[in-house]
N, C-alpha and C. Protein backbone atom coordinates (compact mmCIF):
# COMPACT_ATOMS: atom_id res chain seq x y z
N UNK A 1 57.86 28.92 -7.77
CA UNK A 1 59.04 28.25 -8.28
C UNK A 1 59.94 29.30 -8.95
N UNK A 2 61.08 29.07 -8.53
CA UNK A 2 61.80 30.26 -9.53
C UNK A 2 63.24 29.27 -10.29
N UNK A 3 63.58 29.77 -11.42
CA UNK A 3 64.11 29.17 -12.40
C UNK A 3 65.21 29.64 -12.64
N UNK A 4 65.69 31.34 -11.96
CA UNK A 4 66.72 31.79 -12.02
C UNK A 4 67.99 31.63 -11.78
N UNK A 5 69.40 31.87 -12.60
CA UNK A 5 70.47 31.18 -11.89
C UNK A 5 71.09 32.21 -10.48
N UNK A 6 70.54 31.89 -9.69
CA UNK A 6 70.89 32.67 -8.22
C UNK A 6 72.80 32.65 -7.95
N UNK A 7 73.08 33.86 -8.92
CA UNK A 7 74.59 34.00 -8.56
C UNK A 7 75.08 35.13 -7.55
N UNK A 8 74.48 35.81 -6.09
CA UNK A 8 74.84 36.78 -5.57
C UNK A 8 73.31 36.87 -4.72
N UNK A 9 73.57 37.58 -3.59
CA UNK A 9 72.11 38.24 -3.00
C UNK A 9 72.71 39.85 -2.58
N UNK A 10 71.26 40.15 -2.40
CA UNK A 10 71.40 41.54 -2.18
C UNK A 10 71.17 41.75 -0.27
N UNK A 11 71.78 42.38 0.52
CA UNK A 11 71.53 42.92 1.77
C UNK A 11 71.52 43.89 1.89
N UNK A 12 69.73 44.32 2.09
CA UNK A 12 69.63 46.15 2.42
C UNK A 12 69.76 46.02 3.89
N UNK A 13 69.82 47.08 4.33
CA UNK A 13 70.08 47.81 5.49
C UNK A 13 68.99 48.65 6.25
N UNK A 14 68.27 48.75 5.34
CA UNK A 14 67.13 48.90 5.67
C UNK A 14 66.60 48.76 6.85
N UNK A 15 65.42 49.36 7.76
CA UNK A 15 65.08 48.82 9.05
C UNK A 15 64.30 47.70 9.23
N UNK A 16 63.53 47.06 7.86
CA UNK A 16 62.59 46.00 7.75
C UNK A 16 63.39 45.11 6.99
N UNK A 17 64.75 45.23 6.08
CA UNK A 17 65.24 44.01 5.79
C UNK A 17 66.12 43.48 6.55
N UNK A 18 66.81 44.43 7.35
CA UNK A 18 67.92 44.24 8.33
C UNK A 18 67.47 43.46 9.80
N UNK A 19 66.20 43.57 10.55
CA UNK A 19 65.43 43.09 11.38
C UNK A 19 64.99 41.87 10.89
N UNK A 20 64.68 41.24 9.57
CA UNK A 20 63.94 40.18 8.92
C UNK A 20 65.01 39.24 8.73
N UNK A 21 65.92 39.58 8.18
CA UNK A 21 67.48 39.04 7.92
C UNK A 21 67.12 38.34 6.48
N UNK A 22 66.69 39.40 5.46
CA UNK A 22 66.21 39.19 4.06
C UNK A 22 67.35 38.99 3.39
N UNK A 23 67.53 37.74 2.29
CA UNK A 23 68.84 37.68 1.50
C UNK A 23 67.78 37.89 0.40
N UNK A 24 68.09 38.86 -0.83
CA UNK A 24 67.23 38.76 -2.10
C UNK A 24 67.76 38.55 -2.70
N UNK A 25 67.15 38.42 -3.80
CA UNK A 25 67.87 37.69 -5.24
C UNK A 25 66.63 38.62 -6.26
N UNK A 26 66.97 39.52 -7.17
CA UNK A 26 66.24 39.94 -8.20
C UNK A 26 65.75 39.08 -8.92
N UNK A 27 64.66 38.74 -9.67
CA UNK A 27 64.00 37.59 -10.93
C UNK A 27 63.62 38.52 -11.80
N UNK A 28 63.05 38.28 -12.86
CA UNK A 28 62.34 38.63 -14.21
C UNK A 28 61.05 38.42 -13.67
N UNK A 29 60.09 38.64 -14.21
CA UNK A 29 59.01 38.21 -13.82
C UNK A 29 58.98 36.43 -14.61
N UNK A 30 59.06 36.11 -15.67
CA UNK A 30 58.94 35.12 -16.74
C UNK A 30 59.84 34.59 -15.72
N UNK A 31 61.02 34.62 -14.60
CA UNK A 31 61.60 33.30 -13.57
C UNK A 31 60.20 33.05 -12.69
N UNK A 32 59.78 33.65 -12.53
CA UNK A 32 58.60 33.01 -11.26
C UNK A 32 57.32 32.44 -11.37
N UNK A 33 57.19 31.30 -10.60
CA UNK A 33 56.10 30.75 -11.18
C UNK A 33 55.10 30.81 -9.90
N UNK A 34 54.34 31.93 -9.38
CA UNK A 34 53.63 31.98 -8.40
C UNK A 34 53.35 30.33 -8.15
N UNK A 35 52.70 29.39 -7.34
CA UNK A 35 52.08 28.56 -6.63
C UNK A 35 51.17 29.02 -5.74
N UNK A 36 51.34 30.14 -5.34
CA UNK A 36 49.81 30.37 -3.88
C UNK A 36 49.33 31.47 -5.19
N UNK A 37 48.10 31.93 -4.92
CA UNK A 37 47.80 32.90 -5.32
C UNK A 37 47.85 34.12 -4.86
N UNK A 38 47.78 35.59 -5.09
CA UNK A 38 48.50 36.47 -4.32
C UNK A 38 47.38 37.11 -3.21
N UNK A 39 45.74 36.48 -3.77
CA UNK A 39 44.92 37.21 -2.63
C UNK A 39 44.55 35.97 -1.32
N UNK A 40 45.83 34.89 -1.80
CA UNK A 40 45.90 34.09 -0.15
C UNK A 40 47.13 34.23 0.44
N UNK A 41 47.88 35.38 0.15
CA UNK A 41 48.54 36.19 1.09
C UNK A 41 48.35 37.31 1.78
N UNK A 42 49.20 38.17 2.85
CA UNK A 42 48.95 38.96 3.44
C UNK A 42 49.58 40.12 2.72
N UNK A 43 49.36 41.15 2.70
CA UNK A 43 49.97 42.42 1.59
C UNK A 43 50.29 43.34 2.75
N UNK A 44 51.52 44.02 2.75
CA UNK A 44 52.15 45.02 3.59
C UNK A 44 52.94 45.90 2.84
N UNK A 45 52.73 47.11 3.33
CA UNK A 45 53.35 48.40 2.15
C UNK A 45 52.79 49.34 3.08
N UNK A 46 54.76 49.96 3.28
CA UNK A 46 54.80 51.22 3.97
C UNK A 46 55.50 52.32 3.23
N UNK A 47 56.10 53.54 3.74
CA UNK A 47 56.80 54.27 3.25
C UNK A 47 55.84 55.13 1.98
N UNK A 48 56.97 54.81 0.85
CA UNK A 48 56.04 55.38 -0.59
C UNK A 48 55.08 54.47 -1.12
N UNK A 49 54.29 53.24 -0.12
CA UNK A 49 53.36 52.27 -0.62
C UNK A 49 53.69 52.12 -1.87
N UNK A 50 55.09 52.03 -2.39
CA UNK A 50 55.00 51.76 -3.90
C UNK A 50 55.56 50.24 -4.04
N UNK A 51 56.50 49.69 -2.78
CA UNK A 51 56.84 48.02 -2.69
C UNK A 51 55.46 47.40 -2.01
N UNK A 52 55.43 46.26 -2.34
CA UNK A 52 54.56 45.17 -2.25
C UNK A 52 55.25 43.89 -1.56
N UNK A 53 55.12 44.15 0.06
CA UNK A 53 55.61 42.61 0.65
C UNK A 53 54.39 41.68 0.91
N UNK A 54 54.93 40.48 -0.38
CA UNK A 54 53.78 39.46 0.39
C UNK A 54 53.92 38.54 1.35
N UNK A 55 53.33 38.08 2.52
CA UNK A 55 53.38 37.48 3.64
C UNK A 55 52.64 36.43 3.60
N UNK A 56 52.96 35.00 4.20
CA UNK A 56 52.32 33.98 4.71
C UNK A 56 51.31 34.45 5.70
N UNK A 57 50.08 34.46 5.56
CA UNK A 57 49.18 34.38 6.62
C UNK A 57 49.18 33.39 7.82
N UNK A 58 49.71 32.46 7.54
CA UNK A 58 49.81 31.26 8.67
C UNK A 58 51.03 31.32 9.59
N UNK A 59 51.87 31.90 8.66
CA UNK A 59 53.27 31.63 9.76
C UNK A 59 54.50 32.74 9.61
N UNK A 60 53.74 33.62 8.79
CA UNK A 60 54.16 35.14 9.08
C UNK A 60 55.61 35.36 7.97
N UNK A 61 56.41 34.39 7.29
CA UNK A 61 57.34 34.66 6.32
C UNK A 61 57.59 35.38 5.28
N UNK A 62 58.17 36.28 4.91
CA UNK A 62 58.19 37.22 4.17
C UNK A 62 58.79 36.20 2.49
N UNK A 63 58.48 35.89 1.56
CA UNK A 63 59.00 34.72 0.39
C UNK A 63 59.63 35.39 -0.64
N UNK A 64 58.68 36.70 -1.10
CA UNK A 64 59.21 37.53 -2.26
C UNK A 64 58.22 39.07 -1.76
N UNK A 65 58.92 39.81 -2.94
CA UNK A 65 58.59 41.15 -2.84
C UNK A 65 58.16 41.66 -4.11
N UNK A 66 57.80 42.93 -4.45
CA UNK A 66 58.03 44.04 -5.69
C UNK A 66 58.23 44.69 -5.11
N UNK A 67 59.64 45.01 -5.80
CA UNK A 67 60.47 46.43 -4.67
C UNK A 67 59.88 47.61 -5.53
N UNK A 68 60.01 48.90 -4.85
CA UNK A 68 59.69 49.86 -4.63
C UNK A 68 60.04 50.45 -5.88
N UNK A 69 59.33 51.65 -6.05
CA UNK A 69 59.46 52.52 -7.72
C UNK A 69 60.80 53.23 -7.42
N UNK A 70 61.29 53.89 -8.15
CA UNK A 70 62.51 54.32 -8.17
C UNK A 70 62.18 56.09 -7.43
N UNK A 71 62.72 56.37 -6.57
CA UNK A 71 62.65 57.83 -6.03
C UNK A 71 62.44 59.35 -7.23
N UNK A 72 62.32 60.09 -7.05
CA UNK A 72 62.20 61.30 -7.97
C UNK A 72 63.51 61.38 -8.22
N UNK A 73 64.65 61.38 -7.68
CA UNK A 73 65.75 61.67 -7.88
C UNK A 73 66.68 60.77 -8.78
N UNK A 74 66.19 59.35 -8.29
CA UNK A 74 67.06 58.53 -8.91
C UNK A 74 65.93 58.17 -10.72
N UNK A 75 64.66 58.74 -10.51
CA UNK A 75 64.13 58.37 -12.07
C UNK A 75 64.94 59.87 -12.78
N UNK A 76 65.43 60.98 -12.19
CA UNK A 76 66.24 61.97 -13.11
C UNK A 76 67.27 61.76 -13.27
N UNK A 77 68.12 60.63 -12.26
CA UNK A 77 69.33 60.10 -12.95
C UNK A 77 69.28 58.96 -13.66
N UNK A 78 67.99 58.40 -14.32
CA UNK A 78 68.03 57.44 -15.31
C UNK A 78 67.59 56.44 -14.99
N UNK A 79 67.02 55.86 -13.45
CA UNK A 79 66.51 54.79 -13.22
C UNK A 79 65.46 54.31 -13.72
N UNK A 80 65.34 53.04 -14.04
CA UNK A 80 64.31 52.75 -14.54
C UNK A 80 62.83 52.34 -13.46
N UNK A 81 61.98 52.09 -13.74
CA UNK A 81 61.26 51.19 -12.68
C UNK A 81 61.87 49.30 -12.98
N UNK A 82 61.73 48.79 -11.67
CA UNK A 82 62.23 47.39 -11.82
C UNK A 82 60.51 46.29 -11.60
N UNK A 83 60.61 46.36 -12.64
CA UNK A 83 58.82 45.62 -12.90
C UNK A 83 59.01 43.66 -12.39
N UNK A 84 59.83 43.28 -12.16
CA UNK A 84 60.07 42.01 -11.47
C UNK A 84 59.65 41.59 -10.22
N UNK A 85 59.97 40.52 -9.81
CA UNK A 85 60.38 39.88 -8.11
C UNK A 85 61.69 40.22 -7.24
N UNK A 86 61.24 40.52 -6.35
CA UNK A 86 63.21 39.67 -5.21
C UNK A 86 62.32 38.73 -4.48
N UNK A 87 63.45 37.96 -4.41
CA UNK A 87 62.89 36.87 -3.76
C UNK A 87 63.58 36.47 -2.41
N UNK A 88 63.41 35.96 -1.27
CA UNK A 88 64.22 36.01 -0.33
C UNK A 88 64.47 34.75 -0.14
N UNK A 89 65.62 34.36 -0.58
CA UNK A 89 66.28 33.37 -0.73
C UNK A 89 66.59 32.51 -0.05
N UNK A 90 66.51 32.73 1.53
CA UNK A 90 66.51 32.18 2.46
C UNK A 90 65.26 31.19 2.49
N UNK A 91 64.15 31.48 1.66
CA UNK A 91 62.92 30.42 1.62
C UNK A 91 62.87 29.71 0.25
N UNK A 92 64.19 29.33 -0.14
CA UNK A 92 64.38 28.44 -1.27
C UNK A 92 65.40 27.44 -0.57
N UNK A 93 64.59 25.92 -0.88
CA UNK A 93 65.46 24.86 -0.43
C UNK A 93 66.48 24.10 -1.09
N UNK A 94 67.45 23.70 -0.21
CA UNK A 94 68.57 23.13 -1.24
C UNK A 94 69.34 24.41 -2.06
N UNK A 95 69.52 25.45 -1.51
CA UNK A 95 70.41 26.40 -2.06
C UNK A 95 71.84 26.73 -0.83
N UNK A 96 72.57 26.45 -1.15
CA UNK A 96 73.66 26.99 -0.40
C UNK A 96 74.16 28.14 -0.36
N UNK A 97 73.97 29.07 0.90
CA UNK A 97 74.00 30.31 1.24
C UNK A 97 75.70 30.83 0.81
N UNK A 98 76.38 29.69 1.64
CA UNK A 98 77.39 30.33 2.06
C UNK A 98 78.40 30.35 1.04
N UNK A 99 78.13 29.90 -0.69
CA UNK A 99 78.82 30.17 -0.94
C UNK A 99 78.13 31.34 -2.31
N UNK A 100 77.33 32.29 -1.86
CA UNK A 100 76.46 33.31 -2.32
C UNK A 100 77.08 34.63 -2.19
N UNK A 101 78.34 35.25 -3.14
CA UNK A 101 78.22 36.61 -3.03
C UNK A 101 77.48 37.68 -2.19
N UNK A 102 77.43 38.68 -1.31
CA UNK A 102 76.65 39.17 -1.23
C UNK A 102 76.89 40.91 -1.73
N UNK A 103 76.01 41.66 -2.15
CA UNK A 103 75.86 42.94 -2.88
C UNK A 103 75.25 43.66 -1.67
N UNK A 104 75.77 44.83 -1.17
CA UNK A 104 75.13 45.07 -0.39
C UNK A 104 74.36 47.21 -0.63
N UNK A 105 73.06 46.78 0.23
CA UNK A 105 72.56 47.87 -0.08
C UNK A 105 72.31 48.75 0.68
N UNK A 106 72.16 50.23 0.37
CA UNK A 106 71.56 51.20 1.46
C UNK A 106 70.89 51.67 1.16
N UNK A 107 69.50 50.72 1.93
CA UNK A 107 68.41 51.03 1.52
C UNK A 107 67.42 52.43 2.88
N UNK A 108 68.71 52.37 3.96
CA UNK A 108 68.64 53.14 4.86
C UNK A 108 68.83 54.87 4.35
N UNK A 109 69.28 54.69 2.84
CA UNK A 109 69.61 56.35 2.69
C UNK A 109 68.91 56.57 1.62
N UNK A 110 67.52 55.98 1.46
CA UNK A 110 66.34 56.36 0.51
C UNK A 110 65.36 57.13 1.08
């Protein structure tokens, strides 16, 4: 369950969000209220294995994430780590897409 006020999504560019057609939405952790537990999902992590995609085992949907630690470069320009959820918004019902900002990312030049 998430509790957050969903004002904008994010679109990376990425080769796995761009293929998936992922809309995210950042949370706090304190917005999310797991319902499955996380070892009756499927766990996928490539690259710097530092993001965490969890997957439906039954029907393959990507729901939420923990995105990835911040690069060497971008923790010397001040980034923090982002200890939260994204959530892919597209698997929240009764939300209207189309009238959702979108922020867009390049997640292709990490």
């Amino acid at each position: 369950m998430v509790t957050a006020d969903i004002d904008h999504v994010r679109v990376c560019d990425c080769s796995i969000c761009r293929k998936r057609g992922a809309l995210n939405f950042r949370i706090e952790e304190a917005d999310f209220a797991l319902e499955t537990p996380l070892e009756n999902l499927t766990l996928y992590q490539w690259g710097s294995r530092t993001a965490k995609d969890y997957f439906c085992p039954s029907c393959g949907i990507l729901p939420f994430r923990r995105p990835s630690l911040p690069t060497a470069t971008e923790m010397i320009d001040g980034t923090q780590p982002y200890t939260g959820w994204a959530i892919n918004v597209r698997c929240l019902d009764h939300l209207d897409l189309s009238d959702l900002p979108q922020k867009l990312i390049s997640g292709s030049k990490l």
